[in-house]
Protein backbone atom coordinates (compact mmCIF):
# COMPACT_ATOMS: atom_id res chain seq x y z
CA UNK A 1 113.87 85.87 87.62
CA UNK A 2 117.28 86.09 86.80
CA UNK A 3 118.49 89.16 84.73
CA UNK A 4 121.94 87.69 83.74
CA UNK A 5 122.75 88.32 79.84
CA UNK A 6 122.59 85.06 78.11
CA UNK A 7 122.97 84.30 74.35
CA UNK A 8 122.31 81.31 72.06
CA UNK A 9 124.72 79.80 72.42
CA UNK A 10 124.58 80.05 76.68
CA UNK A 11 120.82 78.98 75.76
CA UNK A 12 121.60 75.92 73.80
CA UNK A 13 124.13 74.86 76.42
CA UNK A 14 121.85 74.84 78.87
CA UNK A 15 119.91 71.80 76.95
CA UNK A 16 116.93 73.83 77.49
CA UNK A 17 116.22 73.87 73.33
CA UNK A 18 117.66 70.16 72.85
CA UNK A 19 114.25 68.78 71.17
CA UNK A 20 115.92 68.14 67.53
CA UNK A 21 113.52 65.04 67.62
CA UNK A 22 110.57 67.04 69.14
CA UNK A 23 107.45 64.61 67.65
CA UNK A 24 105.35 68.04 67.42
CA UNK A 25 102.50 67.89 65.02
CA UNK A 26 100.21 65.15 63.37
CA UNK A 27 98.05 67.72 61.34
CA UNK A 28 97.79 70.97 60.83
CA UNK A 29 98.57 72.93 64.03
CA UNK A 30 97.24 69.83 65.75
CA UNK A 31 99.55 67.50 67.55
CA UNK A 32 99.66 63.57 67.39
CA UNK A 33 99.36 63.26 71.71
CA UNK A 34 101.95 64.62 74.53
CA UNK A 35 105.06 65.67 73.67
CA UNK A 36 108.41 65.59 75.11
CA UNK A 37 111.12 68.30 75.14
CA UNK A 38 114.23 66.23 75.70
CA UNK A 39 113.85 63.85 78.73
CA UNK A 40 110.87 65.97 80.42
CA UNK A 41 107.75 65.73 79.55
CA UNK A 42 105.53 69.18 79.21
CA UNK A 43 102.30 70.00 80.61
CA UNK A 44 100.12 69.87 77.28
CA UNK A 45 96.36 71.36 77.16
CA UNK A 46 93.91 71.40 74.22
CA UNK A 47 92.83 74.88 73.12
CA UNK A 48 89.05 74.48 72.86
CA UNK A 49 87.15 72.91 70.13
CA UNK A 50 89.94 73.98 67.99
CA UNK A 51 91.53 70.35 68.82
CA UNK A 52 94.98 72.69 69.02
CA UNK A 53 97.16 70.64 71.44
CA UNK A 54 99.75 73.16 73.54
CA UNK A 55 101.92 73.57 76.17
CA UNK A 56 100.79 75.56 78.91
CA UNK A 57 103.54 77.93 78.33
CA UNK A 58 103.40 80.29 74.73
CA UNK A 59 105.67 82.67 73.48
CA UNK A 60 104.43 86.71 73.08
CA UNK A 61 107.10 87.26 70.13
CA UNK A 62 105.86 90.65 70.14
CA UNK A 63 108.39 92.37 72.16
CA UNK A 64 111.23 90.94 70.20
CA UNK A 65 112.50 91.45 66.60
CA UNK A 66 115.54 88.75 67.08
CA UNK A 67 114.49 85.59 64.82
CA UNK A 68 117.53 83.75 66.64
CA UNK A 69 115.60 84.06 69.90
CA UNK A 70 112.34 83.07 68.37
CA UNK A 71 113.79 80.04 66.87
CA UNK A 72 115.44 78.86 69.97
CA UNK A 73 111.66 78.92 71.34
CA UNK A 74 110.24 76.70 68.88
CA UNK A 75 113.49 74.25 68.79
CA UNK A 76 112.82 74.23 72.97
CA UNK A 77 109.52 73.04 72.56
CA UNK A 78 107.03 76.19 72.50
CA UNK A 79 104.44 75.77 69.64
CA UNK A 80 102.41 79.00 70.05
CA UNK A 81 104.07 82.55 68.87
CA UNK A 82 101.60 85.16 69.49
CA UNK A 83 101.96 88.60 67.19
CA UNK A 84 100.21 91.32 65.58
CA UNK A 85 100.02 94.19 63.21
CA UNK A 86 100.58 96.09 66.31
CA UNK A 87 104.21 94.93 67.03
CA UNK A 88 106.66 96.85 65.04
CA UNK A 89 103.71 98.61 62.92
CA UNK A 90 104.02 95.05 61.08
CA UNK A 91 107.63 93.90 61.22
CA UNK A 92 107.18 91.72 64.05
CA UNK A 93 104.84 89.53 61.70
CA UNK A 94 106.85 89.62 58.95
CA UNK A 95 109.75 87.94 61.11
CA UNK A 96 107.48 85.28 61.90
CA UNK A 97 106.54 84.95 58.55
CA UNK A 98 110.03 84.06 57.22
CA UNK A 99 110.97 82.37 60.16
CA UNK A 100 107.87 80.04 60.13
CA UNK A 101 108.76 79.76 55.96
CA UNK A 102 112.01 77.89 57.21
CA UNK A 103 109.91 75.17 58.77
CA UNK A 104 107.42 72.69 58.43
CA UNK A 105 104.54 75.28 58.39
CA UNK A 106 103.24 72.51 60.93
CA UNK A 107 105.27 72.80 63.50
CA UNK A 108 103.82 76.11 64.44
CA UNK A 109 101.06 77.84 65.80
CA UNK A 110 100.65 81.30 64.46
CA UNK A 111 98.24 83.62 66.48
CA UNK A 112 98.05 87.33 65.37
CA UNK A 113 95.45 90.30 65.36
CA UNK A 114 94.62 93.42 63.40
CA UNK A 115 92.94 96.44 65.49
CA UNK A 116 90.03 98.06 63.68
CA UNK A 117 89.60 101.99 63.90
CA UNK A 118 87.28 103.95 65.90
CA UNK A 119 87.45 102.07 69.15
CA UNK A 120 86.63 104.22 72.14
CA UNK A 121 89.28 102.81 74.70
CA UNK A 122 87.72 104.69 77.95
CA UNK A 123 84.54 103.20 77.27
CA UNK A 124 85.73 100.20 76.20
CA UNK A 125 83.01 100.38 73.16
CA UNK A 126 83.45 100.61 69.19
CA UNK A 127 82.13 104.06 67.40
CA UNK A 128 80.23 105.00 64.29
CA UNK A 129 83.52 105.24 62.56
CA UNK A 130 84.09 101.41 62.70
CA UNK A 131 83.82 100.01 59.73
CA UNK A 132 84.45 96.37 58.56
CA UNK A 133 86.80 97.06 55.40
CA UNK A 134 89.69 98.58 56.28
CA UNK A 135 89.48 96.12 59.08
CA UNK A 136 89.27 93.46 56.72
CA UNK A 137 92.38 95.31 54.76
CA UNK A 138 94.10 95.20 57.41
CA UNK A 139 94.00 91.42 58.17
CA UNK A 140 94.74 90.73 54.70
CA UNK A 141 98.12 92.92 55.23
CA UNK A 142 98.61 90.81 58.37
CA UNK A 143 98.57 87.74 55.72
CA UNK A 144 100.71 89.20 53.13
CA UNK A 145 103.87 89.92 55.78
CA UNK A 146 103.38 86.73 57.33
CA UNK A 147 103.45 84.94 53.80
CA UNK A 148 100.61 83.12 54.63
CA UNK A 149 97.37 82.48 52.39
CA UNK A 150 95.75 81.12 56.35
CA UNK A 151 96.40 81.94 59.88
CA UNK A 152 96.02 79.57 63.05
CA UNK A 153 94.10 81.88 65.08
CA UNK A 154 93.15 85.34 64.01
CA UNK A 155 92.25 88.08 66.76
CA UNK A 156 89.91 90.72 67.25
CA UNK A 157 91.89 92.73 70.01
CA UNK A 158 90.52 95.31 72.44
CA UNK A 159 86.79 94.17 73.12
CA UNK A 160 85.69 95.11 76.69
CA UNK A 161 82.08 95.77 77.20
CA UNK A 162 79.43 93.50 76.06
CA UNK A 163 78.12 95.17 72.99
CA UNK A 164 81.58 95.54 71.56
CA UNK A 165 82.20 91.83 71.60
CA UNK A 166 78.40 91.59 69.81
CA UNK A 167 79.21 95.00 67.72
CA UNK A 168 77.65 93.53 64.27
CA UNK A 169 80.05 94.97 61.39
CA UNK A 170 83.09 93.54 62.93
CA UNK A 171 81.58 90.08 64.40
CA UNK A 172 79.95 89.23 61.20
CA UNK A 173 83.48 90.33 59.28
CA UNK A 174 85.79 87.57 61.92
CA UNK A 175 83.04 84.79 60.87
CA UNK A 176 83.79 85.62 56.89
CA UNK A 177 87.40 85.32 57.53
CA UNK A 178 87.09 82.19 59.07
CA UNK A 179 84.17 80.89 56.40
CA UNK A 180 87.22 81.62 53.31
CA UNK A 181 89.49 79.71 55.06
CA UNK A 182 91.72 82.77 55.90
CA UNK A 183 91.87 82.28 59.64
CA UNK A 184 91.20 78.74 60.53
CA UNK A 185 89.91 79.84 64.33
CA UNK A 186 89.01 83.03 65.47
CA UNK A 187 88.62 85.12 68.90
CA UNK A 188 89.00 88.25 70.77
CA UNK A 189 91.58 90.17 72.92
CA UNK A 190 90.48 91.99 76.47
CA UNK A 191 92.50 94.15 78.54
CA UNK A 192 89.55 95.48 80.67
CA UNK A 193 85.72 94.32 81.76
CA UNK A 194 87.00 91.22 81.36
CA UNK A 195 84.93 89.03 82.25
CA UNK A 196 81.88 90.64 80.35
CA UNK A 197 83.74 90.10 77.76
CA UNK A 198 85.02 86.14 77.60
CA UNK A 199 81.63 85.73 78.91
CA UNK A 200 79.88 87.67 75.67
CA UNK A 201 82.42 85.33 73.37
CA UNK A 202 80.72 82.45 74.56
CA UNK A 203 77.58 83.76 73.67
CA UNK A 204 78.00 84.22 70.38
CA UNK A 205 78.49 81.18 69.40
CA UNK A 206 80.75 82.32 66.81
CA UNK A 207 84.68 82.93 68.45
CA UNK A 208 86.49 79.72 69.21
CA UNK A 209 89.50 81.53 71.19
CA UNK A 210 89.56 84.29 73.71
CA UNK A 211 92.82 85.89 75.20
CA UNK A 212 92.51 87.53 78.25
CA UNK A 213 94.45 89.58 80.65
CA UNK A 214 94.80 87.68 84.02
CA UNK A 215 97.17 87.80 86.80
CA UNK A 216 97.68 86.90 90.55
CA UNK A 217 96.94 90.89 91.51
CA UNK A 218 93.65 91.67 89.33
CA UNK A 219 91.14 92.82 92.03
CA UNK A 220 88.57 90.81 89.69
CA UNK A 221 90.44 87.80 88.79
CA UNK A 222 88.20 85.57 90.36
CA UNK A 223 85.28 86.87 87.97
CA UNK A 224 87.87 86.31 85.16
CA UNK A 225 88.23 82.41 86.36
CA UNK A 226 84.69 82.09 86.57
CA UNK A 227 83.95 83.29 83.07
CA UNK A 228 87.04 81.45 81.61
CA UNK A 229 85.57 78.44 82.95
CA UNK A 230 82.28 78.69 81.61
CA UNK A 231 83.76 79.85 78.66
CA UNK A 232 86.08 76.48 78.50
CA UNK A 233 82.82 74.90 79.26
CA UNK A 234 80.94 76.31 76.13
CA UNK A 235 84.00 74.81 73.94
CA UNK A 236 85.98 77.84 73.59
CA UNK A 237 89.82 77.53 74.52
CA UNK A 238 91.12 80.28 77.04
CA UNK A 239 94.48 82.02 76.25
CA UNK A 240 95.93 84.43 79.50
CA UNK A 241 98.61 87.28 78.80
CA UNK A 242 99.63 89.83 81.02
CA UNK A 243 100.57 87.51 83.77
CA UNK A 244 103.84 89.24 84.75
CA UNK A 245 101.40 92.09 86.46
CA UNK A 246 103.95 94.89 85.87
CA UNK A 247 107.42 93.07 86.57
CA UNK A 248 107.77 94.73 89.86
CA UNK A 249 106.12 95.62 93.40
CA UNK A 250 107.55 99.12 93.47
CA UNK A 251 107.30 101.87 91.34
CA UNK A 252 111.47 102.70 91.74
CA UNK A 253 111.85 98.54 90.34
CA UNK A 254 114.22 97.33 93.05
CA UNK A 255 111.63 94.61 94.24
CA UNK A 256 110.68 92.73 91.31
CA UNK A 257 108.24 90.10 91.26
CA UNK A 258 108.82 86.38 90.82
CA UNK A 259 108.01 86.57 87.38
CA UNK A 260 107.86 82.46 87.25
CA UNK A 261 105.48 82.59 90.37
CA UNK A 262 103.12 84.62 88.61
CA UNK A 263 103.04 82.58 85.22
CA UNK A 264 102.58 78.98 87.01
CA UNK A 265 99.65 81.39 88.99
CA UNK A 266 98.06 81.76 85.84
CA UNK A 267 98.42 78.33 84.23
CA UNK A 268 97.42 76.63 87.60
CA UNK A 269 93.84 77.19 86.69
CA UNK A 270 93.23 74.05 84.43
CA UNK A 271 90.14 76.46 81.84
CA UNK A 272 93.64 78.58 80.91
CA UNK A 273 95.02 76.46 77.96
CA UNK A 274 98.10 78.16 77.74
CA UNK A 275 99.93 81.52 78.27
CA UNK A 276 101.78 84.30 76.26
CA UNK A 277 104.08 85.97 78.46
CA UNK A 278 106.19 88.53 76.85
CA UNK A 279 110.25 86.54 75.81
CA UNK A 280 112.85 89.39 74.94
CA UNK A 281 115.96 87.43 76.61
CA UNK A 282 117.36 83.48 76.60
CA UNK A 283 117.05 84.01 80.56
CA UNK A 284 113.55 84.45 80.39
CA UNK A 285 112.73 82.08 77.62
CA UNK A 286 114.86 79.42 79.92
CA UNK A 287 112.67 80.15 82.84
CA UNK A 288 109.11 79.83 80.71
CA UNK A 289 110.43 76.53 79.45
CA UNK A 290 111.06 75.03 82.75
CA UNK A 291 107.72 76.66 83.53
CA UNK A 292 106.25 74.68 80.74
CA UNK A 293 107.62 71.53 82.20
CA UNK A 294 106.88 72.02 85.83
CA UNK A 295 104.57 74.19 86.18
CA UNK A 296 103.47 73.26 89.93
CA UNK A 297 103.32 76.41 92.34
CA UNK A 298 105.36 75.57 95.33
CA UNK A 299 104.59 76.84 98.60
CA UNK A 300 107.66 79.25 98.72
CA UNK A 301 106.27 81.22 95.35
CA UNK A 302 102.66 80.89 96.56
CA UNK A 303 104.49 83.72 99.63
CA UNK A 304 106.39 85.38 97.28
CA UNK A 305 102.79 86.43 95.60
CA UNK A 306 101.49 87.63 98.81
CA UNK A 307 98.02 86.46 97.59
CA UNK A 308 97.05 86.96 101.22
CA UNK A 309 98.40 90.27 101.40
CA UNK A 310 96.86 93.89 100.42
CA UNK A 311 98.83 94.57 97.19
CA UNK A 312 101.78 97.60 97.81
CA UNK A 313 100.62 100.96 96.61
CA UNK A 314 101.93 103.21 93.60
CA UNK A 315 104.06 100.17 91.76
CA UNK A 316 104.25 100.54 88.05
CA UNK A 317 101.27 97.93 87.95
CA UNK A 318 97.42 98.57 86.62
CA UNK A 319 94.93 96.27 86.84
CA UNK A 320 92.55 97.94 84.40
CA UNK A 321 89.60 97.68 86.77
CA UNK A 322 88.52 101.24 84.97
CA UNK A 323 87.70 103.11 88.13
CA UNK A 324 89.17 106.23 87.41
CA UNK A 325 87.38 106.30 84.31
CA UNK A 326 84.88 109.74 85.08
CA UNK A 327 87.20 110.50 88.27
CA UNK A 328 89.08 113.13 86.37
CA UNK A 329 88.27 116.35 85.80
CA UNK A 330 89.83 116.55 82.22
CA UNK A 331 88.21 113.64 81.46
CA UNK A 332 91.41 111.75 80.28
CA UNK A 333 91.72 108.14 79.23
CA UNK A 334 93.05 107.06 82.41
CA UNK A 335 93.43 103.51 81.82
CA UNK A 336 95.23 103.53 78.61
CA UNK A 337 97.41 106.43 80.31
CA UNK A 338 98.00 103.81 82.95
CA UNK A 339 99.18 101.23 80.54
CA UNK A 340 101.51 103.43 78.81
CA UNK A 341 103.30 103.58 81.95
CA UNK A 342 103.55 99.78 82.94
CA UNK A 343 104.41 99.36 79.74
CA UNK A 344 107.27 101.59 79.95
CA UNK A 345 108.26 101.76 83.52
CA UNK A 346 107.30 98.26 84.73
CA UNK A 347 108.37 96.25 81.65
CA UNK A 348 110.80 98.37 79.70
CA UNK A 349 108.95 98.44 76.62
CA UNK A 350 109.13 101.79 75.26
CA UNK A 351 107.89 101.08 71.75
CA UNK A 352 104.54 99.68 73.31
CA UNK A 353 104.54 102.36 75.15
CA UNK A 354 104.79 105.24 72.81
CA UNK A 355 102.06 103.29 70.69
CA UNK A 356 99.74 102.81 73.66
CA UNK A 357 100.24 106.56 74.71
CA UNK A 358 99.52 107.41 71.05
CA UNK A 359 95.67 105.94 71.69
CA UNK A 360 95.11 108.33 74.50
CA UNK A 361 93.74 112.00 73.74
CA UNK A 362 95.16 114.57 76.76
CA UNK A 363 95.76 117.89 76.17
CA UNK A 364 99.51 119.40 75.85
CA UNK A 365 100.17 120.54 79.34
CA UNK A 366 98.44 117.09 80.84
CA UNK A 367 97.94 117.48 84.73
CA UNK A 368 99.58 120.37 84.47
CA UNK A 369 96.59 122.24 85.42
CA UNK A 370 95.58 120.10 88.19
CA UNK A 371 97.09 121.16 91.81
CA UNK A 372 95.48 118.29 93.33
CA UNK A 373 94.01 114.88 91.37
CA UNK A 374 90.45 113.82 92.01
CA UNK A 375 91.58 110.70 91.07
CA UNK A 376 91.61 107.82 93.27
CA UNK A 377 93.44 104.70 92.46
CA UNK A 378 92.26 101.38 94.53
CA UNK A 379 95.54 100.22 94.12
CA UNK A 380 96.96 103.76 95.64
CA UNK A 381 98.88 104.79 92.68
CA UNK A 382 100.22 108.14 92.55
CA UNK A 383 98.11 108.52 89.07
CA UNK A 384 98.99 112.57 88.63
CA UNK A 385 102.62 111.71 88.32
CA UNK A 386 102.49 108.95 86.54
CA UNK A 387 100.42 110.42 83.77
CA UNK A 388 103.09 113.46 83.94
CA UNK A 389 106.05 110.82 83.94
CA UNK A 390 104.76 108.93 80.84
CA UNK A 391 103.64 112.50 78.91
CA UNK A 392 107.46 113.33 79.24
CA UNK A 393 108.24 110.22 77.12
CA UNK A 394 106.29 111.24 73.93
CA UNK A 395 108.75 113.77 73.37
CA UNK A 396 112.13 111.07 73.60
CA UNK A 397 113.26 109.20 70.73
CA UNK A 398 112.12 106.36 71.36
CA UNK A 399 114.21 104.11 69.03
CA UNK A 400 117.44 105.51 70.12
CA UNK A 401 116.27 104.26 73.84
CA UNK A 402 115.13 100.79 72.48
């Protein structure tokens, strides 16, 4: 993708956000059929039983605190802006809040999530200390800085293994929200055991939306297809993020990956309604628009993927598969570790990365210990000095880097 600074006004000029008479919505959230974004139509998917009409392409506004940016997504045609307490410790929301206040309230989809304590992230289970209140507090603070008395679609982030998608306190607490009229759909987030997971949404009969991570170099993305599918099949609508899978092939980033490649991988598969990649620039919100307009994989991109190929070793990429998990003789959380790092050295986002890093317990002196690692990647990462290279960030300032 191309890196070259753009602004608005470069953005606008472009005719990329030229839909001033975008027909968008006939109800709530809902739209009236296909819509057009100037004089190209969009690919345009229904999420689910929700009856939520979207393009195939979303916006993650997470990443970005410039309303400007956000606005130019929704004027080029992008209905979908994905957030979460998470973002910002809040702000994010509350930018989409006032942003989203300037507009018919209906020509929006607002997706966000609130993360509920005690989750055990190298497990991938929840704990005794999970309670349902101060989850529930904390979706009603998701509310208040968004302005809003109801959400589109409200999240429960983080689920992995079976039982935490079927943990009791927390399920039963998602099907309240939605029963006041607080959340009109609900769902879950998964990073890892993916599959397990979409595939224990569906079972419950209760979550109408679940957002997965997916991308052309997941060792188990084929199990991910196959439970989106049945998932899509069971009524459910099927929401894909991570799809850049790390931004680049090499850990020193002078081989990036075709970042449009990888997002028309993901929305190929017709059980993915849409996607949420990550939009921080107008260069990369101008390439996921003409994404959502085309978004056939040519034969050129298919190569630059490599799908045929075995995937380079020691990029800035994990795929979560949760092998190391047990390999180390510390006993660190080596996936969230791992994230930390793509999040830092593979997209640049440092404040996702000092949060993520934040969820991890490690000892001061991490790896220092260690004069060999008993780890063993499957995608051949040099996992010693990565965790060492993203400990070193914890003491930076981060804001000053952002």
């Amino acid at each position: 993708m191309d890196r070259t600074p753009q602004n608005r006004r470069d953005f606008l000029k472009t005719g990329l956000a030229g839909a001033a008479g975008l027909a968008l919505l006939g109800g709530r959230g809902v739209s009236a059929g296909p819509f057009r974004t100037g004089d190209r139509p969009t690919a345009v998917r229904t999420l689910g039983r929700t009856g939520i009409r979207l393009p195939v392409v979303s916006m993650g506004a997470g990443d970005t605190q410039d309303p400007a940016l956000v606005t130019a997504a929704l004027d080029a045609g992008i209905v979908l802006l994905a957030t979460s307490a998470y973002y910002y410790n809040g702000q994010n929301e509350t930018m989409i809040g006032r942003i989203v206040k300037g507009r018919k309230r209906d020509s929006a989809v607002i997706m966000t999530s609130a993360m509920a304590d005690g989750f055990d992230h190298k497990a991938g289970v929840w704990t005794a200390s999970t309670r349902a209140e101060p989850f529930v507090e904390k979706f009603e603070g998701c509310l208040k800085r968004l302005e809003m008395e109801t959400v589109d679609i409200f999240l429960l982030p983080f689920v992995a293994r079976r039982e935490s998608v079927f943990f009791e306190p927390l399920l039963r607490a998602m099907e309240k929200i939605r029963k006041e009229g607080k959340a009109r759909f609900i769902g879950v987030a998964t990073h890892q055991f993916e599959h397990e997971a979409i595939r224990a949404a569906a079972e419950t009969g209760v979550y109408d939306v679940v957002m997965t991570a997916l991308n052309f170099r997941k060792d188990n993305r084929l199990e991910i297809l196959s439970a989106a599918e049945a998932a899509s099949k069971a009524g459910m609508g099927v929401i894909a993020m991570k799809t850049m899978a790390g931004a680049f092939w090499d850990r020193e980033k002078t081989k990036p990956i075709n970042a449009s490649a990888a997002l028309k991988w993901a929305v190929q598969n017709p059980c993915v309604t849409t996607a949420v990649p990550g939009i921080t620039t107008y260069e990369q919100l101008a390439a996921d628009v003409a994404v959502m307009r085309d978004p056939s994989l040519t034969a050129g991109e298919k190569a630059e993927l490599q799908l045929s190929a075995a995937a380079p070793a020691d990029g800035p990429f994990c795929q979560q598969c949760g092998q190391c998990v047990g390999q180390c003789r510390d006993g660190l959380d080596m996936p969230t570790l791992m994230r930390s790092y793509m999040y830092a050295y593979g997209y640049g986002n440092l404040e996702h990365a000092r949060q993520t890093l934040a969820l991890a317990r490690r000892p001061e002196n991490v790896c220092g210990e260690c004069r060999d690692c008993a780890v063993r990647c499957p995608m051949r990462s040099d996992v010693r000095g990565k965790i060492r290279d993203i400990a070193r960030l914890e003491s930076l300032d981060f804001n000053r880097m952002a």
